[in-house]
PDB file of N, CA and C in Angstrom:
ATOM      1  N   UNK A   1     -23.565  33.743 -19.009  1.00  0.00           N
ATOM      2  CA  UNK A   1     -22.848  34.373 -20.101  1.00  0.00           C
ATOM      3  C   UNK A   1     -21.455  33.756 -20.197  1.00  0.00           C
ATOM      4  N   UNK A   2     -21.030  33.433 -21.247  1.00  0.00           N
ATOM      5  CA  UNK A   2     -19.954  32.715 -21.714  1.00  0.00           C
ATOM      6  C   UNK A   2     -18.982  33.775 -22.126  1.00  0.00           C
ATOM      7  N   UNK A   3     -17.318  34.165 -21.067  1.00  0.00           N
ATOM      8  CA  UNK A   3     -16.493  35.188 -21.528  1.00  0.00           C
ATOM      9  C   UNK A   3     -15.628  34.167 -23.097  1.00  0.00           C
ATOM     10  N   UNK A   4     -15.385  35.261 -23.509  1.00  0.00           N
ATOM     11  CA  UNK A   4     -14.593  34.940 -24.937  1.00  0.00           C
ATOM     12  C   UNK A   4     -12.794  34.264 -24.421  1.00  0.00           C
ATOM     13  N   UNK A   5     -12.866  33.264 -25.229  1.00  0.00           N
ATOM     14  CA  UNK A   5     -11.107  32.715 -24.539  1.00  0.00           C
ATOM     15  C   UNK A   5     -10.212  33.951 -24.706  1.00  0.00           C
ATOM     16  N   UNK A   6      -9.396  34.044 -23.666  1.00  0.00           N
ATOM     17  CA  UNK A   6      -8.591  35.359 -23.181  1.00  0.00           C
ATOM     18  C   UNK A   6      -7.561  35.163 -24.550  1.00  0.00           C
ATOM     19  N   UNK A   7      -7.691  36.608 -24.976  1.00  0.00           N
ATOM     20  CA  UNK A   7      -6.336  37.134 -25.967  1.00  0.00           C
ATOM     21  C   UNK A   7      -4.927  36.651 -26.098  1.00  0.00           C
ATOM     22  N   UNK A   8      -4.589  36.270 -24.652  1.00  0.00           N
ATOM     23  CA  UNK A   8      -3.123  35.668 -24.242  1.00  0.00           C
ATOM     24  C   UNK A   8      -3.462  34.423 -24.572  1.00  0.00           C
ATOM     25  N   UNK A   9      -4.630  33.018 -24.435  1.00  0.00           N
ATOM     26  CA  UNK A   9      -4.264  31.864 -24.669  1.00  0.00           C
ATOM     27  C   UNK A   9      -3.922  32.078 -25.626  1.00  0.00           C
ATOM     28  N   UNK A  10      -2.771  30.933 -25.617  1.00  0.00           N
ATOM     29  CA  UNK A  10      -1.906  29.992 -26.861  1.00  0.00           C
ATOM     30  C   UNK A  10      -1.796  28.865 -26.310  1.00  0.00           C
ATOM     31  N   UNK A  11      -2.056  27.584 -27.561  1.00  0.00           N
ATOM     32  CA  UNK A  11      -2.350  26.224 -27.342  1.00  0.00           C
ATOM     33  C   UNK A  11      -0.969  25.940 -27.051  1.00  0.00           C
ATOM     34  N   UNK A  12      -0.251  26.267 -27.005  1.00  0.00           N
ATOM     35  CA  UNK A  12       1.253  25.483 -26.682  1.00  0.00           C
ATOM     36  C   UNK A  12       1.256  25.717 -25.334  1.00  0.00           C
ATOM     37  N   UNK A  13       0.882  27.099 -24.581  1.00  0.00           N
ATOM     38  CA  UNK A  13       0.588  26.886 -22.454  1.00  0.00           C
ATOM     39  C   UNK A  13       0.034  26.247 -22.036  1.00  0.00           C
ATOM     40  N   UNK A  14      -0.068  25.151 -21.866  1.00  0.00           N
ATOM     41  CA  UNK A  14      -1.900  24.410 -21.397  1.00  0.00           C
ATOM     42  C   UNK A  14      -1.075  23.744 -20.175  1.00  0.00           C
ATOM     43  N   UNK A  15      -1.937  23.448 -19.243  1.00  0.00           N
ATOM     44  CA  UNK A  15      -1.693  22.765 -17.553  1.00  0.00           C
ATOM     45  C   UNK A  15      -2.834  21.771 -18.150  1.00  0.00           C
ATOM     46  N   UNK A  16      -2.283  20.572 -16.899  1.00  0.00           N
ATOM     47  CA  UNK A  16      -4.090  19.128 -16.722  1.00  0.00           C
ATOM     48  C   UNK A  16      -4.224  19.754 -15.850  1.00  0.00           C
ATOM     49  N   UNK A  17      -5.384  20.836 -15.510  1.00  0.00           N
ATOM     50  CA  UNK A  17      -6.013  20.560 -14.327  1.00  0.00           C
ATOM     51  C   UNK A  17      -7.367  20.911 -14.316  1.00  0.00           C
ATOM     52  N   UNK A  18      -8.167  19.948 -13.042  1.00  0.00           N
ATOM     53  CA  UNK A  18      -9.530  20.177 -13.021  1.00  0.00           C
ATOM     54  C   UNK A  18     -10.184  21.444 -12.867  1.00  0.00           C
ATOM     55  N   UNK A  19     -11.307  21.700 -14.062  1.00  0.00           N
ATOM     56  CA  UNK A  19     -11.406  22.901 -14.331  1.00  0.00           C
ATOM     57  C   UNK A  19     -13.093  22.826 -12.846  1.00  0.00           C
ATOM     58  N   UNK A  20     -12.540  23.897 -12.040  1.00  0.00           N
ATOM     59  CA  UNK A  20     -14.174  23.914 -10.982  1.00  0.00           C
ATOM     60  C   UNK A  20     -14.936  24.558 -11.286  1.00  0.00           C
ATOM     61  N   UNK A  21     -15.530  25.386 -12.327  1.00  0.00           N
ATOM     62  CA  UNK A  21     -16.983  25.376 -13.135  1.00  0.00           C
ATOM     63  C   UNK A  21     -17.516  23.996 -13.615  1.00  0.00           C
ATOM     64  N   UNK A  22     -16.855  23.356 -14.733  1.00  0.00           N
ATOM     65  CA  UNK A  22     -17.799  22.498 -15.559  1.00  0.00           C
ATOM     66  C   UNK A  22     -17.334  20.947 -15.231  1.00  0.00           C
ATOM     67  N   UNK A  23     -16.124  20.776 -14.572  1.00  0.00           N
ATOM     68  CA  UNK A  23     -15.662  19.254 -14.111  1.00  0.00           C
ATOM     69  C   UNK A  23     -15.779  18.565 -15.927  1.00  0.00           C
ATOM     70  N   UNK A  24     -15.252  19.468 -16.503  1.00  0.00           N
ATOM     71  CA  UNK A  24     -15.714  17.821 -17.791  1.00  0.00           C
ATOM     72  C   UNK A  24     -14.581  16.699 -18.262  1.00  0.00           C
ATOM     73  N   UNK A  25     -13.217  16.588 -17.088  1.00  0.00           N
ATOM     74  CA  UNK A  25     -13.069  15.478 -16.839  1.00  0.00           C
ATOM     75  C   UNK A  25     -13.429  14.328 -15.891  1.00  0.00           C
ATOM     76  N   UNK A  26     -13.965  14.554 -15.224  1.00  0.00           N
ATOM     77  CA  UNK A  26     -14.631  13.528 -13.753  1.00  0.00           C
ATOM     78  C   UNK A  26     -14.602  12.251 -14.836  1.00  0.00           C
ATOM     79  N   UNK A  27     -15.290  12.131 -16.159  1.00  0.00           N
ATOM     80  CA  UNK A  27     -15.808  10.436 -16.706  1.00  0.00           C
ATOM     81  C   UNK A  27     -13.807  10.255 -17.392  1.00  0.00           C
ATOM     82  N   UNK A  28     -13.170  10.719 -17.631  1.00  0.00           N
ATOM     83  CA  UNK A  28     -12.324  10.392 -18.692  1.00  0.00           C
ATOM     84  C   UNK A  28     -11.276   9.544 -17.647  1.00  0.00           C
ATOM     85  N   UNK A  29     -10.768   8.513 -18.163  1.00  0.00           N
ATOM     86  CA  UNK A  29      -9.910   7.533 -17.577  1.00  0.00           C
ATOM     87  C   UNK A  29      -8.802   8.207 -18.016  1.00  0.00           C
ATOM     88  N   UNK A  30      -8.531   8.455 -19.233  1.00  0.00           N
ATOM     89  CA  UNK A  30      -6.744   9.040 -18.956  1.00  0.00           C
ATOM     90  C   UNK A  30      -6.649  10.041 -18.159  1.00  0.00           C
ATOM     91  N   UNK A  31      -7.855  10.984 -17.720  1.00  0.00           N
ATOM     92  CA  UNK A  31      -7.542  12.044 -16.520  1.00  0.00           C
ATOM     93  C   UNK A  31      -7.550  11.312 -15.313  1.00  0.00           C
ATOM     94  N   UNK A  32      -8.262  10.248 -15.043  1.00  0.00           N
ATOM     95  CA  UNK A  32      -8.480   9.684 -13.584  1.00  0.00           C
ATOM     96  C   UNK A  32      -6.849   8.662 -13.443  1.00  0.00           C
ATOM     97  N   UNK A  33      -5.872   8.560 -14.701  1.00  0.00           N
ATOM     98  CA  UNK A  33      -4.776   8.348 -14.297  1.00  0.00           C
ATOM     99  C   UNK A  33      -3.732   9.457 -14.487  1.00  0.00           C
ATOM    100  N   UNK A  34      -3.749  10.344 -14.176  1.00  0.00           N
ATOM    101  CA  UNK A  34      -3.621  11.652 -13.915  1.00  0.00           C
ATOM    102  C   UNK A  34      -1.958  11.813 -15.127  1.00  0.00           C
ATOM    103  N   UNK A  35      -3.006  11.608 -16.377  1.00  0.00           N
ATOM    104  CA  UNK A  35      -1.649  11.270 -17.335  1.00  0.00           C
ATOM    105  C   UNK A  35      -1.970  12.379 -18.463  1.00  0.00           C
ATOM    106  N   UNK A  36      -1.567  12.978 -19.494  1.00  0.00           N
ATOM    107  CA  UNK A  36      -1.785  13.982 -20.261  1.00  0.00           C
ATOM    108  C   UNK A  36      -2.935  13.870 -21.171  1.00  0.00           C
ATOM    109  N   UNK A  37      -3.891  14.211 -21.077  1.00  0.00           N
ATOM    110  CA  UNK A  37      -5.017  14.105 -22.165  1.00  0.00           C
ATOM    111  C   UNK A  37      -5.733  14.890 -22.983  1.00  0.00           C
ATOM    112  N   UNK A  38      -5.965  14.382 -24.334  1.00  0.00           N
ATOM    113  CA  UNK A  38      -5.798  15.406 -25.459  1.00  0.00           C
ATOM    114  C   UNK A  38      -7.069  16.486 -25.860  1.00  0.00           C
ATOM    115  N   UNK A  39      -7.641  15.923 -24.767  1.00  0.00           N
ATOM    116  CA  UNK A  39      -8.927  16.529 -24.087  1.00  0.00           C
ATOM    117  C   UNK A  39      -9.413  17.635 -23.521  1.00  0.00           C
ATOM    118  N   UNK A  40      -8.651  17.186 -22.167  1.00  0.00           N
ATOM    119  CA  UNK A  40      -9.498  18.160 -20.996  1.00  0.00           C
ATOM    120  C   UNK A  40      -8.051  19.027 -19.969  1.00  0.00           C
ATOM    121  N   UNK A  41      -7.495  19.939 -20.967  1.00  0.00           N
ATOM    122  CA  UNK A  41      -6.659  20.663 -20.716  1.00  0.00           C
ATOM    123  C   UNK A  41      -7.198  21.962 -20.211  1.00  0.00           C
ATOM    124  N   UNK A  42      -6.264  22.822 -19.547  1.00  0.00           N
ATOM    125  CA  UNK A  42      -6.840  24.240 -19.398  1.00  0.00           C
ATOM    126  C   UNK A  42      -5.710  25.183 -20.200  1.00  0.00           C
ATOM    127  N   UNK A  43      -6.271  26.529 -20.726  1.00  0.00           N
ATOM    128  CA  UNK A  43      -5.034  27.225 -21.510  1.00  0.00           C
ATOM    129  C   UNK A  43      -4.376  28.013 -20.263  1.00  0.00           C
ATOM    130  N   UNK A  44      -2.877  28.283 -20.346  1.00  0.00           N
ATOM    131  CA  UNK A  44      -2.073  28.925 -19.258  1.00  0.00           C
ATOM    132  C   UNK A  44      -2.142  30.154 -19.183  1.00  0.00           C
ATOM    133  N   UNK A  45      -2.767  31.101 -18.997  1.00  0.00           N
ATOM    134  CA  UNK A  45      -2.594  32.334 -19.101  1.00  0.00           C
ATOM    135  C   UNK A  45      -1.945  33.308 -19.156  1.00  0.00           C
ATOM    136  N   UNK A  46      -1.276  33.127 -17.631  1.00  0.00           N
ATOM    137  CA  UNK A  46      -0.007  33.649 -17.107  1.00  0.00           C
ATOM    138  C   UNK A  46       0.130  32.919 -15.620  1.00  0.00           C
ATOM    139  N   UNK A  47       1.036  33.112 -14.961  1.00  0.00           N
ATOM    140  CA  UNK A  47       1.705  32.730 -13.929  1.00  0.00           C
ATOM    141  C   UNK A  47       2.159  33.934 -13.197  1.00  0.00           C
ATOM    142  N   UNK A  48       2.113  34.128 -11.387  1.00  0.00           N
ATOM    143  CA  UNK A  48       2.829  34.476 -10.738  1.00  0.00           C
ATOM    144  C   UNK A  48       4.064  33.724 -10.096  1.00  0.00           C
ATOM    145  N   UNK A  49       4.788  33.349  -9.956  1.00  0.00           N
ATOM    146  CA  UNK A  49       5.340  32.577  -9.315  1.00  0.00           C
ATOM    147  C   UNK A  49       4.530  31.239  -9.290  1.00  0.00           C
ATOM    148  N   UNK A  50       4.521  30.881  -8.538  1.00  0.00           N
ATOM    149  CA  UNK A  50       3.496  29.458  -8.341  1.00  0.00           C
ATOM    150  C   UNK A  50       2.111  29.338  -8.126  1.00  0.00           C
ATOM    151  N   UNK A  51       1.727  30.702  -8.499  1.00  0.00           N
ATOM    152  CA  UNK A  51       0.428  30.881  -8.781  1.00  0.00           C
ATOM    153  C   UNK A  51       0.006  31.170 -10.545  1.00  0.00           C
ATOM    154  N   UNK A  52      -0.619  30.013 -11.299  1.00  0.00           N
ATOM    155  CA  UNK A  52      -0.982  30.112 -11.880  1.00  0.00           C
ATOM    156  C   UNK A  52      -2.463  30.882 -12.298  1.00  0.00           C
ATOM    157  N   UNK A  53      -2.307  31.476 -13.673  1.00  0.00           N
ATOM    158  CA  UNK A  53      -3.811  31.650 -14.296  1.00  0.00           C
ATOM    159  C   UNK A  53      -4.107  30.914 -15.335  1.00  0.00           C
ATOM    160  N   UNK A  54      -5.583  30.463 -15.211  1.00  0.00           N
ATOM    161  CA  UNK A  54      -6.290  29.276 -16.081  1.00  0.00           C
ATOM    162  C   UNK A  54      -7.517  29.968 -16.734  1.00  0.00           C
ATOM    163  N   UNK A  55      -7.410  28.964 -17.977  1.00  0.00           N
ATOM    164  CA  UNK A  55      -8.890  29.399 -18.468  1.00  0.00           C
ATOM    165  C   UNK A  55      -9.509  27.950 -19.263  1.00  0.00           C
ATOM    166  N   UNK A  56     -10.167  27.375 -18.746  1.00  0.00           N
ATOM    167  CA  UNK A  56     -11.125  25.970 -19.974  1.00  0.00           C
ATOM    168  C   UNK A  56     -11.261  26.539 -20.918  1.00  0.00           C
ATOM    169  N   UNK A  57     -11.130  25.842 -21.724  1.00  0.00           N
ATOM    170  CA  UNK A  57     -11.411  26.451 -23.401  1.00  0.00           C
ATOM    171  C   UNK A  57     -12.926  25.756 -23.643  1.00  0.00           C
ATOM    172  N   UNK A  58     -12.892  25.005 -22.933  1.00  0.00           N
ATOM    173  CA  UNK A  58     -14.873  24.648 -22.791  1.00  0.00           C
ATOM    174  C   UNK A  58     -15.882  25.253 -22.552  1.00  0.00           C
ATOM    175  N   UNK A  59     -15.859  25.803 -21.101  1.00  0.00           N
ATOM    176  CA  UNK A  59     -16.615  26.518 -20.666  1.00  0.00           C
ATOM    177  C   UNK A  59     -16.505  27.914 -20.811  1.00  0.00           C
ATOM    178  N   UNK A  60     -14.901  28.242 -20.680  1.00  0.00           N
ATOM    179  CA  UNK A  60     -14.309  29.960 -20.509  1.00  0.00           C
ATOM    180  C   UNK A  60     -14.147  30.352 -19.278  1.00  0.00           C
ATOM    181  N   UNK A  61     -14.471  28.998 -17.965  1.00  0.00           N
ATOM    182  CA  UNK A  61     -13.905  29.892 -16.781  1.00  0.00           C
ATOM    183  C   UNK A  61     -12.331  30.305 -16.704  1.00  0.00           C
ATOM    184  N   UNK A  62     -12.433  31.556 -15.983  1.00  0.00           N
ATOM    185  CA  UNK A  62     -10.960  31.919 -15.717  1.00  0.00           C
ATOM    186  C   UNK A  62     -10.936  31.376 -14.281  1.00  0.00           C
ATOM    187  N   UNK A  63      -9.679  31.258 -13.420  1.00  0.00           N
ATOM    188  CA  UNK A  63      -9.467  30.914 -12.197  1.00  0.00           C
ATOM    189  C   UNK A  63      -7.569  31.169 -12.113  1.00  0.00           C
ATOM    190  N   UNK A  64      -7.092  31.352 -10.764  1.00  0.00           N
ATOM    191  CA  UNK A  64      -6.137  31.346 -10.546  1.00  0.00           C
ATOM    192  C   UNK A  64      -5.988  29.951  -9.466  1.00  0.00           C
ATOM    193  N   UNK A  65      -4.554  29.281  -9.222  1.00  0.00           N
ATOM    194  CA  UNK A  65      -4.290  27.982  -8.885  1.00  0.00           C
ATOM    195  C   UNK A  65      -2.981  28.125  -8.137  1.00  0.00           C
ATOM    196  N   UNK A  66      -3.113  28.316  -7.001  1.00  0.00           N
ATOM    197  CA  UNK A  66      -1.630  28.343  -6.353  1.00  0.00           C
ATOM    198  C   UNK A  66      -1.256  26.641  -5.985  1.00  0.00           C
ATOM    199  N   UNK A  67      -0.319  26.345  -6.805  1.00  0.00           N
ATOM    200  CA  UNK A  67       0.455  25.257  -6.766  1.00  0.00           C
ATOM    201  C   UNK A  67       1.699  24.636  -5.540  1.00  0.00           C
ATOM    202  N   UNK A  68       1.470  25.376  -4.725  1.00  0.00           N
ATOM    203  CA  UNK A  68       2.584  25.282  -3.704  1.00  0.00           C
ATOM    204  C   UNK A  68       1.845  24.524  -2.530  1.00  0.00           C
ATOM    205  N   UNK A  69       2.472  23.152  -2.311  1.00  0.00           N
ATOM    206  CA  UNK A  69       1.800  22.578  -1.489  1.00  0.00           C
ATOM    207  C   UNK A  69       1.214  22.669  -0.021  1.00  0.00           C
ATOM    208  N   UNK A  70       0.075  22.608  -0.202  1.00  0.00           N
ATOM    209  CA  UNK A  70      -0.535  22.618   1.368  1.00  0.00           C
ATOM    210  C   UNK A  70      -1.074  24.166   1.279  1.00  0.00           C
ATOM    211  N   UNK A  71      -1.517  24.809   0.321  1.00  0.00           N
ATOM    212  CA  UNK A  71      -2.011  26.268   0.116  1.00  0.00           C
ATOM    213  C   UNK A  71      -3.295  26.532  -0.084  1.00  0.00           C
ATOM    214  N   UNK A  72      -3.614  27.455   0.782  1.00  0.00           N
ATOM    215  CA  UNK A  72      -5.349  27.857   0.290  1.00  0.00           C
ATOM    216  C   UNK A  72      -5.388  28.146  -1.114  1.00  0.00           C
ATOM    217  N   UNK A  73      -6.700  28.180  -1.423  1.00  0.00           N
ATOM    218  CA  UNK A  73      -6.647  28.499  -3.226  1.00  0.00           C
ATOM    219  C   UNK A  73      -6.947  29.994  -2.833  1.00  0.00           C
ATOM    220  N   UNK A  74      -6.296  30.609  -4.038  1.00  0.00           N
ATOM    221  CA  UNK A  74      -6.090  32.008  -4.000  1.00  0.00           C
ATOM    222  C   UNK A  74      -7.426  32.613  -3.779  1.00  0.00           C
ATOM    223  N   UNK A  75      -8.512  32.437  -4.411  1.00  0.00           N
ATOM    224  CA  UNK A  75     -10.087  32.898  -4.155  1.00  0.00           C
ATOM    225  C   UNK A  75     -10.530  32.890  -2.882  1.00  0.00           C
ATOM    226  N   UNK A  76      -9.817  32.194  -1.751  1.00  0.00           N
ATOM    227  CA  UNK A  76     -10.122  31.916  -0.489  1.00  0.00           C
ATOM    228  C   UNK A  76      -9.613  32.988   0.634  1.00  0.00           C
ATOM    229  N   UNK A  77      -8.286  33.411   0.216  1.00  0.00           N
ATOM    230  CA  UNK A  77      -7.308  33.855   0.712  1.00  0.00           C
ATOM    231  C   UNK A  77      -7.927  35.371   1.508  1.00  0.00           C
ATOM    232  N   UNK A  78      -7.887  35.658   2.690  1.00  0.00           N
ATOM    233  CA  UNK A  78      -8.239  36.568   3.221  1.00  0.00           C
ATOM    234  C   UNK A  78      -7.265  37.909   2.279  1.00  0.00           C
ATOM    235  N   UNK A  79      -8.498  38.926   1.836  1.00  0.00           N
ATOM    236  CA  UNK A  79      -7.665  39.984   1.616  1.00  0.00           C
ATOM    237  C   UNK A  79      -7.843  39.650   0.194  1.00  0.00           C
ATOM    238  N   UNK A  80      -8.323  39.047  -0.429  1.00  0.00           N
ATOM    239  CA  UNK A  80      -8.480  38.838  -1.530  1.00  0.00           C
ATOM    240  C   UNK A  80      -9.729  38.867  -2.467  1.00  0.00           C
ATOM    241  N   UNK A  81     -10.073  39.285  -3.341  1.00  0.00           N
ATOM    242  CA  UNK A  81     -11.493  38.873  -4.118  1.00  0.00           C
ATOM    243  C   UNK A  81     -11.119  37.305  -4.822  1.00  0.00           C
ATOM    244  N   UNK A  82     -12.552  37.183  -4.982  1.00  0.00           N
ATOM    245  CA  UNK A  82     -13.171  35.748  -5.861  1.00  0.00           C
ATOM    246  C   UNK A  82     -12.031  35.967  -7.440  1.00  0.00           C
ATOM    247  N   UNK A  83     -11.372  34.309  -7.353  1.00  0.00           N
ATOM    248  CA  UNK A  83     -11.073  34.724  -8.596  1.00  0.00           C
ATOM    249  C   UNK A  83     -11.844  34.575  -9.944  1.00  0.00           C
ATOM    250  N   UNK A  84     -11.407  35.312 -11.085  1.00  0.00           N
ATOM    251  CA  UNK A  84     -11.953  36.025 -12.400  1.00  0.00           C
ATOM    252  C   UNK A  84     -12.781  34.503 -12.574  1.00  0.00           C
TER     253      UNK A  84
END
């Protein structure tokens, strides 16, 4: 089942990052030079601090992304559920 893109995206929040449901940048060369592409964006949802929320506008996964280097991904995190 495919969720509906969240109420909050707006195309002006968008992050590059690899979306881990559908990977549908793996073939694209401007993603494999990790440069802005007009493509395979994710919409921004919201943010905690350096924990972002994501959603593909492809597929519709949601996911959260803690950006702070050397960090478990938040879905991992003891004490935590799977993220959305």
């Amino acid at each position: 089942m495919r969720l509906p893109i969240d109420p909050q995206a707006d195309i002006a929040r968008r992050a590059w990052v690899t979306c881990p449901a559908c990977d549908d940048a793996r073939h694209c060369a401007t993603c494999a030079d990790r440069r802005t592409c007009g493509e395979h964006w994710r919409y921004l949802i919201a943010n905690d601090g350096p924990v972002l929320h994501l959603q593909c506008p492809g597929c519709t996964h949601t996911w959260s992304l803690d950006t702070r280097p050397g960090s478990t991904p938040v879905a991992l995190r003891p004490g935590r559920t799977a993220a959305k």
